[in-house]
C-alpha atoms as a PDB file:
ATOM      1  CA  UNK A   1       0.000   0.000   0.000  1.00  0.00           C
ATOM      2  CA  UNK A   2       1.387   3.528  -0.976  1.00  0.00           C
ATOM      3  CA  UNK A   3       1.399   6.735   1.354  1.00  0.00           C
ATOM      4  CA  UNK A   4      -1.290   8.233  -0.424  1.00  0.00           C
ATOM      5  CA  UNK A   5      -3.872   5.042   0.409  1.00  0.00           C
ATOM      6  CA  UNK A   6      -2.251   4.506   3.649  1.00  0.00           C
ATOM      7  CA  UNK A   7      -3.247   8.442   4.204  1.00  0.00           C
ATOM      8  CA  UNK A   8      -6.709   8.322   3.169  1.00  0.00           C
ATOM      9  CA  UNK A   9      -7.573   5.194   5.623  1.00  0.00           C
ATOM     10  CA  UNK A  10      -5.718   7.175   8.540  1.00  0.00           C
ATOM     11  CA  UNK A  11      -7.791  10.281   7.885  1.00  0.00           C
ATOM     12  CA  UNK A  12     -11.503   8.614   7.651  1.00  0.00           C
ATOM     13  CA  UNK A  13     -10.809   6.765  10.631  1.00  0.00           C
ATOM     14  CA  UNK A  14      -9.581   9.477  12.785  1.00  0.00           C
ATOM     15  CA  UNK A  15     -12.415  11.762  10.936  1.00  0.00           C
ATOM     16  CA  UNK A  16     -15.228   9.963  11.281  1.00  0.00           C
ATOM     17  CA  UNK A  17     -14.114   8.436  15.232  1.00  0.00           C
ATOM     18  CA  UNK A  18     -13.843  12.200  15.642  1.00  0.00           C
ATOM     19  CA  UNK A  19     -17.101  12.575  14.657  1.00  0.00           C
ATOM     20  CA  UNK A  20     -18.996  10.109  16.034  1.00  0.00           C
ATOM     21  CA  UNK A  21     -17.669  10.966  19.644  1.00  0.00           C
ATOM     22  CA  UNK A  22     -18.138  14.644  18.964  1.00  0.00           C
ATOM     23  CA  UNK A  23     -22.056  14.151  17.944  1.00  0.00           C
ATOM     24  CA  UNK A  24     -22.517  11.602  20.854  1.00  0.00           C
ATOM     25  CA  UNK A  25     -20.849  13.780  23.261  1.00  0.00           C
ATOM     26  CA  UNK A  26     -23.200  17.038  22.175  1.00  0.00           C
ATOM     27  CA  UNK A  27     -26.389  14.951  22.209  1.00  0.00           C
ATOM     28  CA  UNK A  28     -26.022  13.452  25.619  1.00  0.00           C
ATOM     29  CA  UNK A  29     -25.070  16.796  27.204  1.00  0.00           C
ATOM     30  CA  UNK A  30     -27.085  19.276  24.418  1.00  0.00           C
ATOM     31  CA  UNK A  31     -30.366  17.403  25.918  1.00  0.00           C
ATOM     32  CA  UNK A  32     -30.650  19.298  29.317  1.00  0.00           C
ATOM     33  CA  UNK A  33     -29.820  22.824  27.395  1.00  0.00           C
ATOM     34  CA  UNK A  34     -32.381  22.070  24.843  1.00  0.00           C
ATOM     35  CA  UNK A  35     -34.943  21.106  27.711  1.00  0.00           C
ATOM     36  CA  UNK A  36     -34.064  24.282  28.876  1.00  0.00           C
ATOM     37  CA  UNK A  37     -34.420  26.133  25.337  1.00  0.00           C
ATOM     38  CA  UNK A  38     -37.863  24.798  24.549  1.00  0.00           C
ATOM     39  CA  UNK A  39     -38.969  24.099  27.644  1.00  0.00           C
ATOM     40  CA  UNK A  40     -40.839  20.640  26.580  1.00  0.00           C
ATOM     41  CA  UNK A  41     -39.001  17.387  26.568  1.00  0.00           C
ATOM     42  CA  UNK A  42     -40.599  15.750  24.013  1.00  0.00           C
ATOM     43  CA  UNK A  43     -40.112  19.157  21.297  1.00  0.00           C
ATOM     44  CA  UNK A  44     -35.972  19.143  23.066  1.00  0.00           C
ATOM     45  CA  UNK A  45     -35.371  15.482  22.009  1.00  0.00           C
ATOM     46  CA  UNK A  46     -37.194  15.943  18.427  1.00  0.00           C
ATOM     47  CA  UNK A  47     -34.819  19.086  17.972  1.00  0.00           C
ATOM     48  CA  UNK A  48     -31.469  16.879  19.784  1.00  0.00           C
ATOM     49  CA  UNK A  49     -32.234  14.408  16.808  1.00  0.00           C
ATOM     50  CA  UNK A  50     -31.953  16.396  14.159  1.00  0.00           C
ATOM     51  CA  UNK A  51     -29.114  18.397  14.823  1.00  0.00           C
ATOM     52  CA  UNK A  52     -27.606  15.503  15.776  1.00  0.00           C
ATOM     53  CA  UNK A  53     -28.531  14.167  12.071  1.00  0.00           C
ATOM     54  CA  UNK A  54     -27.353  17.500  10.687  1.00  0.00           C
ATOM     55  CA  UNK A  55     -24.395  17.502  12.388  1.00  0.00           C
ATOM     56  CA  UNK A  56     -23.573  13.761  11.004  1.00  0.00           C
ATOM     57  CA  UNK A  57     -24.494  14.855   7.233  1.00  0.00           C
ATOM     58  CA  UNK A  58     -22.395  18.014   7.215  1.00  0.00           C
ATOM     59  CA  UNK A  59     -19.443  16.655   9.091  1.00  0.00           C
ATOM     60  CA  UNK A  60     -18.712  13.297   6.651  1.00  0.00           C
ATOM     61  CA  UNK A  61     -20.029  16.025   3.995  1.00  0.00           C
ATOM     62  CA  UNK A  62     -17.101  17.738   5.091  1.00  0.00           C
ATOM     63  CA  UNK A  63     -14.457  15.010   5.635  1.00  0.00           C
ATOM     64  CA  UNK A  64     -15.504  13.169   1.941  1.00  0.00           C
ATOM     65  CA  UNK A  65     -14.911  16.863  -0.090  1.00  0.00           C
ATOM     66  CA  UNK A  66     -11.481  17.250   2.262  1.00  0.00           C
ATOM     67  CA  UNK A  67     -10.429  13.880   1.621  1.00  0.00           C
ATOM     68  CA  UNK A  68      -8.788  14.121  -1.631  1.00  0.00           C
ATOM     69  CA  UNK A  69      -5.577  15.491  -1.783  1.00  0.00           C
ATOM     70  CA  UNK A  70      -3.410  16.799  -5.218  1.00  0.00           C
ATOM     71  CA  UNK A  71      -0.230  16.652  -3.611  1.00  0.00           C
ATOM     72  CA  UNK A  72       2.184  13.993  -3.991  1.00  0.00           C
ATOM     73  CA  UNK A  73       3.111  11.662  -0.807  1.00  0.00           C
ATOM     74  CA  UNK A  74       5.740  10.477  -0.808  1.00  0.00           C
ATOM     75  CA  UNK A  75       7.492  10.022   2.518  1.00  0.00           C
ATOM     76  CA  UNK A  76       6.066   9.454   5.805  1.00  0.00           C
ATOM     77  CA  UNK A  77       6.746  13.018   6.614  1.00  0.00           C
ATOM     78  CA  UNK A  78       4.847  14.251   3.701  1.00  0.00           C
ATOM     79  CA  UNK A  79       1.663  11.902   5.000  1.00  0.00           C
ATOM     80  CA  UNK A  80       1.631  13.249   8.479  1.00  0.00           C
ATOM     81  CA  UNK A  81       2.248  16.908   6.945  1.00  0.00           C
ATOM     82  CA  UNK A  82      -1.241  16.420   4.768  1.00  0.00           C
ATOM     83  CA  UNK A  83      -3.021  14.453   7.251  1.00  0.00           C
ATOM     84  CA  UNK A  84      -2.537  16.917  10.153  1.00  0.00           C
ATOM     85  CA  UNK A  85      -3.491  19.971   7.704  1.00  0.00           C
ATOM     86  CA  UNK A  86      -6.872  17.455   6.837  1.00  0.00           C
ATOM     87  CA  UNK A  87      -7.555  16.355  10.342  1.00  0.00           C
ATOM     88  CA  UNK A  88      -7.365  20.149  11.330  1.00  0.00           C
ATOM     89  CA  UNK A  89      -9.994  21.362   9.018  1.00  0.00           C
ATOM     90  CA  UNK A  90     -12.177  18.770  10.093  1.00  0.00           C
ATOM     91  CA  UNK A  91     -11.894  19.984  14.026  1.00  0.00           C
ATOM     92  CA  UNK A  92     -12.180  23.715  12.998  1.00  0.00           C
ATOM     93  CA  UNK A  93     -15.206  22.732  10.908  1.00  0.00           C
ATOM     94  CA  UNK A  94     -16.821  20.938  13.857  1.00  0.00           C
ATOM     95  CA  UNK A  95     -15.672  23.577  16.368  1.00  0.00           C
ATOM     96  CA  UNK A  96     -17.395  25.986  14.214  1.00  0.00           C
ATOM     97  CA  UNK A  97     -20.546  24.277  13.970  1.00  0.00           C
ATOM     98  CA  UNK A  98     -21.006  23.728  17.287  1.00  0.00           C
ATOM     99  CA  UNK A  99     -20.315  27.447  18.383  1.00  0.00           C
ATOM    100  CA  UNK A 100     -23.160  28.326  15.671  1.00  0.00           C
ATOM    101  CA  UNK A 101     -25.538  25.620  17.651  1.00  0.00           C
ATOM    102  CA  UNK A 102     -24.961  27.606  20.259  1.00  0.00           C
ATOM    103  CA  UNK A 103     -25.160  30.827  19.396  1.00  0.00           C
ATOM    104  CA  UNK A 104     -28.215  30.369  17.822  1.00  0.00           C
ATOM    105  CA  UNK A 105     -30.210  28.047  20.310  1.00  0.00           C
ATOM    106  CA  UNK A 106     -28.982  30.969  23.039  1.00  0.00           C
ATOM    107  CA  UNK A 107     -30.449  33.550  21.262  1.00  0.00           C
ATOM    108  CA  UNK A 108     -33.702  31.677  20.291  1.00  0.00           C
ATOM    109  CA  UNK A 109     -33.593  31.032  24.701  1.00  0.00           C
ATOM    110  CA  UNK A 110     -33.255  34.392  25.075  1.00  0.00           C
ATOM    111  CA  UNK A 111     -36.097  35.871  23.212  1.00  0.00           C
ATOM    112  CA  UNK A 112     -38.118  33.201  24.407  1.00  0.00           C
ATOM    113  CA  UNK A 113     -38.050  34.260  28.035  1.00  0.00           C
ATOM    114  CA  UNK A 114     -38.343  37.721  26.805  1.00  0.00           C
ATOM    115  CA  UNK A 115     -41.661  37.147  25.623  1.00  0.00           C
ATOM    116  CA  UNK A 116     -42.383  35.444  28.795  1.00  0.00           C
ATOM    117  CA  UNK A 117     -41.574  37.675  30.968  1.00  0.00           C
ATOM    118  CA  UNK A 118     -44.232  39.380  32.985  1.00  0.00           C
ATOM    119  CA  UNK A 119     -45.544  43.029  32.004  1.00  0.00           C
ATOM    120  CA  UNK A 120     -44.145  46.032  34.021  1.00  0.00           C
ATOM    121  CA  UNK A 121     -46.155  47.747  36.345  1.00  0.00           C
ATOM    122  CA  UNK A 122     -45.858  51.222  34.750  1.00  0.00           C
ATOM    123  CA  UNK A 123     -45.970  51.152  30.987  1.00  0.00           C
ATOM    124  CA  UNK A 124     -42.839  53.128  29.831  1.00  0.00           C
ATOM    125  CA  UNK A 125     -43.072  56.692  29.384  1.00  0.00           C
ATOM    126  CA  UNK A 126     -42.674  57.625  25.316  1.00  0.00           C
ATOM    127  CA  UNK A 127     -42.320  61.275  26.199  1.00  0.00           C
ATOM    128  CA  UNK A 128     -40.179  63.690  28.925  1.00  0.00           C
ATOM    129  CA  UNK A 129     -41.091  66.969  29.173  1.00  0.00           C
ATOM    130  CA  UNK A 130     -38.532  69.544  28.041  1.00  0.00           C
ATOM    131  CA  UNK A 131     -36.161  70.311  31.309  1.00  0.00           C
ATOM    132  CA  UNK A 132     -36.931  73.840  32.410  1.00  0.00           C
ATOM    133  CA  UNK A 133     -33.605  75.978  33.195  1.00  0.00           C
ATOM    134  CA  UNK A 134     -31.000  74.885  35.583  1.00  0.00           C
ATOM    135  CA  UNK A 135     -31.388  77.088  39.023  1.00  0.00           C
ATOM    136  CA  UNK A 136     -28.119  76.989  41.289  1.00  0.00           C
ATOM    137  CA  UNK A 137     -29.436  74.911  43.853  1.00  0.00           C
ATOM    138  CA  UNK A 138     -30.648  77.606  46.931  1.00  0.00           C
ATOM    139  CA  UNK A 139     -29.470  77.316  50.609  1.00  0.00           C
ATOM    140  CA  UNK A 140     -32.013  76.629  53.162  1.00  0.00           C
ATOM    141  CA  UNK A 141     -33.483  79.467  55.146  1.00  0.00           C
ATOM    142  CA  UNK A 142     -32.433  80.145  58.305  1.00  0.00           C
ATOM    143  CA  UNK A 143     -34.708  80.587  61.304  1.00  0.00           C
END
């Protein structure tokens, strides 16, 4: 087996293990912060699912378009040099999706206890009259 094919099997097992434990990982511990998103279990582990699926789909998207590689291997060196610079985009692309998860299930949490929270007492006031002049302040009289 050359360096090239010896490459390519490195990188789809390391890839896809990657993978795997990164969408497991997520799921289990993404369950209690989507509880706490939607605020119905049922709805939280619909929603864990398919992100979960999406993440899957997008991520071996990601590692089969990454996967081939124009250069030519051939020394051991050259392999690890290519399969470090492959294995690296894969865990910046799955960093990045998951700080997009997040950022945008927080601010769907955050608007959704905005509308829940209760009305003010006072509704706000639109309008302040103008301020009349400014008056050194006076001393008090004396008695």
């Amino acid at each position: 087996m050359d360096h090239k094919a010896a490459m390519y099997l490195v990188y789809l097992a390391i890839s896809v293990g990657l993978t795997v434990w990164v969408a497991i990982t997520l799921s289990r511990n993404g369950q209690i912060f989507l509880e706490d998103v939607f605020a119905d279990t049922r709805l939280a582990r619909a929603v864990n699912q398919l992100l979960t699926m999406g993440f899957y789909l997008l991520n071996l998207g990601f590692v089969a378009v990454v996967m081939q590689s124009d250069s030519t291997i051939g020394s051991l060196s050259t392999m690890l040099e290519s399969l470090s610079l492959k294995i690296g985009l894969v865990l910046l692309v799955l960093g990045v999706l998951h700080l997009c998860n997040v950022w945008l299930l927080g601010r769907y949490r955050r608007s959704r206890l905005r509308q829940t929270q209760p009305v003010p007492p006072l509704p706000p006031v639109t309008h302040l009259p103008p301020a009349g002049p400014h008056l050194p302040p006076t001393a008090p009289a004396r008695g």
